[in-house]
Protein backbone atom coordinates (compact mmCIF):
# COMPACT_ATOMS: atom_id res chain seq x y z
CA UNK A 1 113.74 105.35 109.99
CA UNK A 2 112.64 102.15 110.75
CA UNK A 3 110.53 99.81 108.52
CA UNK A 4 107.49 100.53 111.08
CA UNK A 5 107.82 104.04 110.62
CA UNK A 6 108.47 104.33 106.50
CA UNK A 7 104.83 101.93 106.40
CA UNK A 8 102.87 103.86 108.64
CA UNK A 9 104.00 107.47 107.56
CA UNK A 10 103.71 106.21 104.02
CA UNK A 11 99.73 105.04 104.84
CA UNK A 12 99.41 108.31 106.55
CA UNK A 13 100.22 110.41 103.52
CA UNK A 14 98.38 108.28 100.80
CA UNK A 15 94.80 107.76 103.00
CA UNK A 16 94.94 111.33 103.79
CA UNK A 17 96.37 113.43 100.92
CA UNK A 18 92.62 112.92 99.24
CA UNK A 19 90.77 113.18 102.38
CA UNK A 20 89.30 116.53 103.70
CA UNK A 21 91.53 115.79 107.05
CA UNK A 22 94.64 117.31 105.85
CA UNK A 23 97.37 114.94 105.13
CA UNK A 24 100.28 117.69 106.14
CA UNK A 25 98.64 117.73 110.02
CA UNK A 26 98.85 113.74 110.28
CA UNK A 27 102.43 113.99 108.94
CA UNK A 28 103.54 116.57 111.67
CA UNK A 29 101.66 114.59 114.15
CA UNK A 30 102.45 111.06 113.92
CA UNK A 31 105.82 111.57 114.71
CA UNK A 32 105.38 114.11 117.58
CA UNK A 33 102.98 111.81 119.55
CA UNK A 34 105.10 108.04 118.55
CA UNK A 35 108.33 109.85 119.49
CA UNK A 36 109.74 109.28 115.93
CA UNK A 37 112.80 111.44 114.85
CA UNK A 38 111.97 113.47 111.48
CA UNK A 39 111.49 111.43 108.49
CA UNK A 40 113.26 113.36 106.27
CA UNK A 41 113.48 115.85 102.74
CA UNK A 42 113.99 112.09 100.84
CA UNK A 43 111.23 110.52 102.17
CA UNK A 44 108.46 113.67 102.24
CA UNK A 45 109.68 113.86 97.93
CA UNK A 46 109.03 109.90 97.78
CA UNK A 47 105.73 109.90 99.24
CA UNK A 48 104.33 113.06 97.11
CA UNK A 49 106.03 111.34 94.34
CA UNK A 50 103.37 108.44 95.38
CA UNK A 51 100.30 110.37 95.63
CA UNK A 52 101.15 112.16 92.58
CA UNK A 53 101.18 108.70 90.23
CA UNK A 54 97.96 107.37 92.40
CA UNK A 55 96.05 110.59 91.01
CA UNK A 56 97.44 110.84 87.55
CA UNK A 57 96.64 107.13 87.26
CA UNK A 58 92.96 107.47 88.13
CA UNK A 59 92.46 110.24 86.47
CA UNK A 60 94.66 109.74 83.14
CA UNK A 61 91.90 109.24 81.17
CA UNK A 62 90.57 112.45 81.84
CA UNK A 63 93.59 114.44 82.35
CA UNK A 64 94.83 112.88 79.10
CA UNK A 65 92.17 114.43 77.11
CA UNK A 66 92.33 117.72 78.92
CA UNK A 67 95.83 118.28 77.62
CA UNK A 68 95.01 117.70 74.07
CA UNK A 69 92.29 120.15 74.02
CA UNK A 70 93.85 122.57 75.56
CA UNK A 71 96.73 122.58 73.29
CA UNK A 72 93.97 122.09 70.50
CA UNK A 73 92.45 125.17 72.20
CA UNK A 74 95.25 126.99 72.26
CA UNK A 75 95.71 126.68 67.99
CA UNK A 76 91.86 127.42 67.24
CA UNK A 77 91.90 130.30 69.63
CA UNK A 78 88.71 129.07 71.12
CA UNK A 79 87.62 126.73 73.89
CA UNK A 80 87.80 122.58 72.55
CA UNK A 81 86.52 119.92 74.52
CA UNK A 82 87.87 119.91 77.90
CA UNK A 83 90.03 122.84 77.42
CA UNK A 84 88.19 125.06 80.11
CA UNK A 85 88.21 122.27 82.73
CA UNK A 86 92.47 122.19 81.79
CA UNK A 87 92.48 125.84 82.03
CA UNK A 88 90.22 126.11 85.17
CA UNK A 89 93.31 124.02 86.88
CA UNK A 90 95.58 125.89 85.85
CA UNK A 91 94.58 129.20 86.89
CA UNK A 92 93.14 127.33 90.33
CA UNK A 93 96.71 126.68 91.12
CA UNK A 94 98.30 129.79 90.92
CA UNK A 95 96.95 131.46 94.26
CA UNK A 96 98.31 128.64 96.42
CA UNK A 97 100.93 129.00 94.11
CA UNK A 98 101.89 132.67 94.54
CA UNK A 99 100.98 132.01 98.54
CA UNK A 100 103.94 128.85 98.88
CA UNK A 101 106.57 131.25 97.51
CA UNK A 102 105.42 134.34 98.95
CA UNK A 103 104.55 132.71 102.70
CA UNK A 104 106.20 129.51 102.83
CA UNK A 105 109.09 130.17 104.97
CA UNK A 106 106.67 132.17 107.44
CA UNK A 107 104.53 129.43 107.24
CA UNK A 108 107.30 126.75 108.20
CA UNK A 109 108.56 128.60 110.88
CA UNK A 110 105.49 129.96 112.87
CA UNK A 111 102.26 127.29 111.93
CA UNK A 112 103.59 124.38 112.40
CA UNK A 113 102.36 124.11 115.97
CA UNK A 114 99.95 121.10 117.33
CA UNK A 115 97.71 123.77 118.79
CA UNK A 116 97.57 125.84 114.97
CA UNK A 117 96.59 122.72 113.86
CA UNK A 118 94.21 121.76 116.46
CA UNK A 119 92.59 125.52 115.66
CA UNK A 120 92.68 124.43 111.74
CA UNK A 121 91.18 121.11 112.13
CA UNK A 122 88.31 121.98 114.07
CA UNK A 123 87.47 125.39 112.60
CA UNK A 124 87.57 123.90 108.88
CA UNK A 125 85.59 121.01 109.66
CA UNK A 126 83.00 122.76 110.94
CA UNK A 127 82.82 125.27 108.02
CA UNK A 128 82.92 121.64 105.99
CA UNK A 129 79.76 121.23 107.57
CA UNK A 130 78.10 124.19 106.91
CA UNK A 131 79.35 124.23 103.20
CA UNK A 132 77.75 120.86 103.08
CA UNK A 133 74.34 122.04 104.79
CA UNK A 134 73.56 124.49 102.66
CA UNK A 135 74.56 122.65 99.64
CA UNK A 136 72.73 123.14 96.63
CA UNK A 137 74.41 120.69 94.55
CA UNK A 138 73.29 121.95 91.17
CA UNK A 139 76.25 121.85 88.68
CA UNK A 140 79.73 120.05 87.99
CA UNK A 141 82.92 120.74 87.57
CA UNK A 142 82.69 121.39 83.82
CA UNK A 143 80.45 124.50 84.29
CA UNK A 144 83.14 126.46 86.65
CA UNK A 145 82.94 130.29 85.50
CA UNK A 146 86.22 132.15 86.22
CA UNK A 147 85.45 133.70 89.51
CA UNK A 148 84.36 130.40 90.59
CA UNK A 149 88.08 129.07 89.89
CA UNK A 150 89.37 132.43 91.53
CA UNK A 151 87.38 131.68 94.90
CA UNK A 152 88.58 127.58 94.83
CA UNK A 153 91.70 129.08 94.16
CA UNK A 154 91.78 131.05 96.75
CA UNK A 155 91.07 128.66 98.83
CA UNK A 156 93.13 125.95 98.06
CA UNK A 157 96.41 128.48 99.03
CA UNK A 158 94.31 128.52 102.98
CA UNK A 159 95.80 124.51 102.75
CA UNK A 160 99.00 125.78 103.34
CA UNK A 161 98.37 126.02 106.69
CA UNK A 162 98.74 122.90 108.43
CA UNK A 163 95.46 121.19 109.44
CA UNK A 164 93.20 123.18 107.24
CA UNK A 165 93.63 120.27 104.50
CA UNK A 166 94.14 121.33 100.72
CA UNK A 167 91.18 118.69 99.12
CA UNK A 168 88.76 119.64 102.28
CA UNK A 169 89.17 123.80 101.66
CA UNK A 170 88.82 122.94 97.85
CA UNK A 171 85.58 120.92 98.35
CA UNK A 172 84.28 123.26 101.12
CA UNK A 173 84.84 126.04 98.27
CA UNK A 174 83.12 124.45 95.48
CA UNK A 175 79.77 122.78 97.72
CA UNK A 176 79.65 126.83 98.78
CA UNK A 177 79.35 127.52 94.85
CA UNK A 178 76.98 125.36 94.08
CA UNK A 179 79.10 122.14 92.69
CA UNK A 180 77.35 118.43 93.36
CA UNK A 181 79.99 116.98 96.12
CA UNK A 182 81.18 114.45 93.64
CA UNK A 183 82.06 117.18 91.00
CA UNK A 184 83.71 119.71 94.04
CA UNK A 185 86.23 115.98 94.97
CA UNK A 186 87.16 115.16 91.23
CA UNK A 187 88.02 119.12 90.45
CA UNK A 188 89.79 119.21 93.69
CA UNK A 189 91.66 115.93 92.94
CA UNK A 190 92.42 117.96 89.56
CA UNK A 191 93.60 120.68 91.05
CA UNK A 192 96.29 118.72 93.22
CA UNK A 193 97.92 117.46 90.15
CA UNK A 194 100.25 120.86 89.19
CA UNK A 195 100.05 121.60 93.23
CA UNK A 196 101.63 118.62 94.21
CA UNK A 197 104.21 118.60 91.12
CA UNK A 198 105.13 121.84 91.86
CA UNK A 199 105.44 120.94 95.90
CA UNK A 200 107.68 117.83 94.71
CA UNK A 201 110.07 120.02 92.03
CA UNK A 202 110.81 122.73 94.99
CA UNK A 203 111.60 120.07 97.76
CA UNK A 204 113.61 118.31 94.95
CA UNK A 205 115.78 121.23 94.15
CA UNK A 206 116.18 121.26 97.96
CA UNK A 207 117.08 118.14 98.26
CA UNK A 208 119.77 118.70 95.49
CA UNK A 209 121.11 121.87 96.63
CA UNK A 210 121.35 120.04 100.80
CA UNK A 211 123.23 116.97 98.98
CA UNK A 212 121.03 115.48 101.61
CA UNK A 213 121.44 111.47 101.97
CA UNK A 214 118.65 108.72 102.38
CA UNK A 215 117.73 105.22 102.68
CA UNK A 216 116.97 104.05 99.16
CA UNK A 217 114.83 101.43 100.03
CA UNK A 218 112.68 103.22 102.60
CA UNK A 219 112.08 106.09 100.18
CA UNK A 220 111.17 103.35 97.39
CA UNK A 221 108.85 101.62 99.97
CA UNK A 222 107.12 104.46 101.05
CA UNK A 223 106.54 105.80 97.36
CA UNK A 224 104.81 102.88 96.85
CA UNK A 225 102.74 101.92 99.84
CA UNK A 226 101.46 105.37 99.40
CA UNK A 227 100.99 105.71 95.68
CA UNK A 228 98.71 102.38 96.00
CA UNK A 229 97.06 103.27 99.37
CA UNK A 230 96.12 106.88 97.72
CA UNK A 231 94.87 105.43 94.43
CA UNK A 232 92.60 103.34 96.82
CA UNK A 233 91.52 105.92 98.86
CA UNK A 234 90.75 108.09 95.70
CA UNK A 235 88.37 105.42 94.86
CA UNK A 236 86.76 104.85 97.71
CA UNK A 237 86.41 108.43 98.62
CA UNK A 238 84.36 108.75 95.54
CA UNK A 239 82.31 105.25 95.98
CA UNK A 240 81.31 106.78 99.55
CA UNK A 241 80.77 110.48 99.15
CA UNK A 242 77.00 110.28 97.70
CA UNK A 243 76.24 107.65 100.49
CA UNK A 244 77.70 109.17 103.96
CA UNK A 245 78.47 112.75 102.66
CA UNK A 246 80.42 115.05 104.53
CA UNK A 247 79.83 114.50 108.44
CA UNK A 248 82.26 111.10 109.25
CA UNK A 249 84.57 113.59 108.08
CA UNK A 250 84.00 116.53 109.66
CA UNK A 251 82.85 113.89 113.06
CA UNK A 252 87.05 113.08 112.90
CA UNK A 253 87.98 116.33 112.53
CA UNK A 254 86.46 117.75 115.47
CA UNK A 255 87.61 114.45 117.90
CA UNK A 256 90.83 114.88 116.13
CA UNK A 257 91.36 118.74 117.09
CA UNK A 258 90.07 117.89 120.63
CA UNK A 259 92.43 115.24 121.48
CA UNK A 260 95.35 117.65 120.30
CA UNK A 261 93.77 120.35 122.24
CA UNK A 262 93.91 117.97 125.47
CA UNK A 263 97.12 116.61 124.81
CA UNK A 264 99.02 120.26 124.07
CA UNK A 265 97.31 122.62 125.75
């Protein structure tokens, strides 16, 4: 990899991780349509790595005092504070959870196609924009019952498919349920904390196991180009929501799955 490639690939995966585009499609794209050879186990670890510390940094107020009252929650025997929210992620995870060890091979080998994504991006977006039609936008994330964390759930393990983008199902999921769009990004942010640790451990072990070898530098690079472009994007992403909504998004979705479709077809 060279220096071009670790800065743009790096950008790629911190703008879009948070994004309803899907950060995995961008990452199998870019180098398919520049001509770049894979980037490697290293890097793909470095730059979830980077993502991960941009959303536990934002959020560390709020995730800090989820884990104390859950483990408060967990010695009264009764719901403290922000111990539902903690549990709400918890539980949200374990569909996409069960899915990535169940499917994840399957999933490598047969879905990883321009045209599945193509077919992802533009059928997603446009539920996106239905979800965000019919919006009622009544409630936030602090009033999720349990089948409403089953359904996000649910949803969130769809993301494994390439193009279908793990905060954009999420979102879609909770505007369908009722949740303001601001409340469906921040528990969908949530949720990506254990997703994206647990994504990181298993390509780590992998990376172990291979003995696999990598360019220091690049992977420390890309870490943090996209740990600082996510934490920015987080921000923004929130800043913007009320103001232009859903349909910029969905917009680049659809010209997005139309170019692939013309240039794969």
């Amino acid at each position: 990899m060279d220096w071009l490639q670790t800065v743009v690939l790096a950008l790629v995966q911190g703008l879009t991780e948070f994004l309803p585009v899907s950060s995995s499609a961008h990452l199998i794209l870019a180098p398919t349509l520049f001509g770049w050879s894979d980037q490697g186990l290293a890097f793909d670890v470095a730059v979830h790595v980077g993502t991960l510390a941009a959303v536990v940094t934002y959020f560390y107020r709020e995730l800090l005092a989820m884990a104390v009252d859950w483990i408060r929650s967990i010695g009264a025997g009764a719901p403290v504070g922000q111990s539902q929210l903690a549990w709400a992620v918890i539980c949200g995870t374990v569909p996409a959870g069960a899915a990535g060890l169940l499917l994840g091979d399957q999933i490598e080998q047969y879905l990883r196609s321009p045209l599945v994504i193509a077919g992802a991006t533009i059928g997603f977006g446009l539920i996106l924009w239905l979800a965000s039609v019919m919006a009622r936008e009544q409630r936030d994330e602090f009033s999720l019952s349990a089948r409403d964390v089953i359904v996000i759930g649910c949803a969130q393990a769809l993301a494994l498919i390439p193009g279908t983008s793990r905060s954009g199902i999420t979102i879609t999921a909770g505007l369908f349920l009722g949740l303001k769009a601001k409340a469906a990004a921040r528990f969908s942010f949530l949720l990506s904390v254990p997703i994206i640790c647990a994504a990181g451990g298993l390509h780590s072990l992998s990376l172990i196991r291979q003995g696999a070898q990598a360019n220091w530098a690049a992977v420390g690079v890309g870490a943090l180009v996209a740990a600082l472009s996510a934490f920015a994007c987080i921000h923004l992403f929130l800043v913007l929501l009320e103001r232009v909504g859903m349909l910029p998004f969905v917009l680049y979705r659809l010209v997005l799955g139309g170019a692939l479709l013309v240039l794969f077809w």
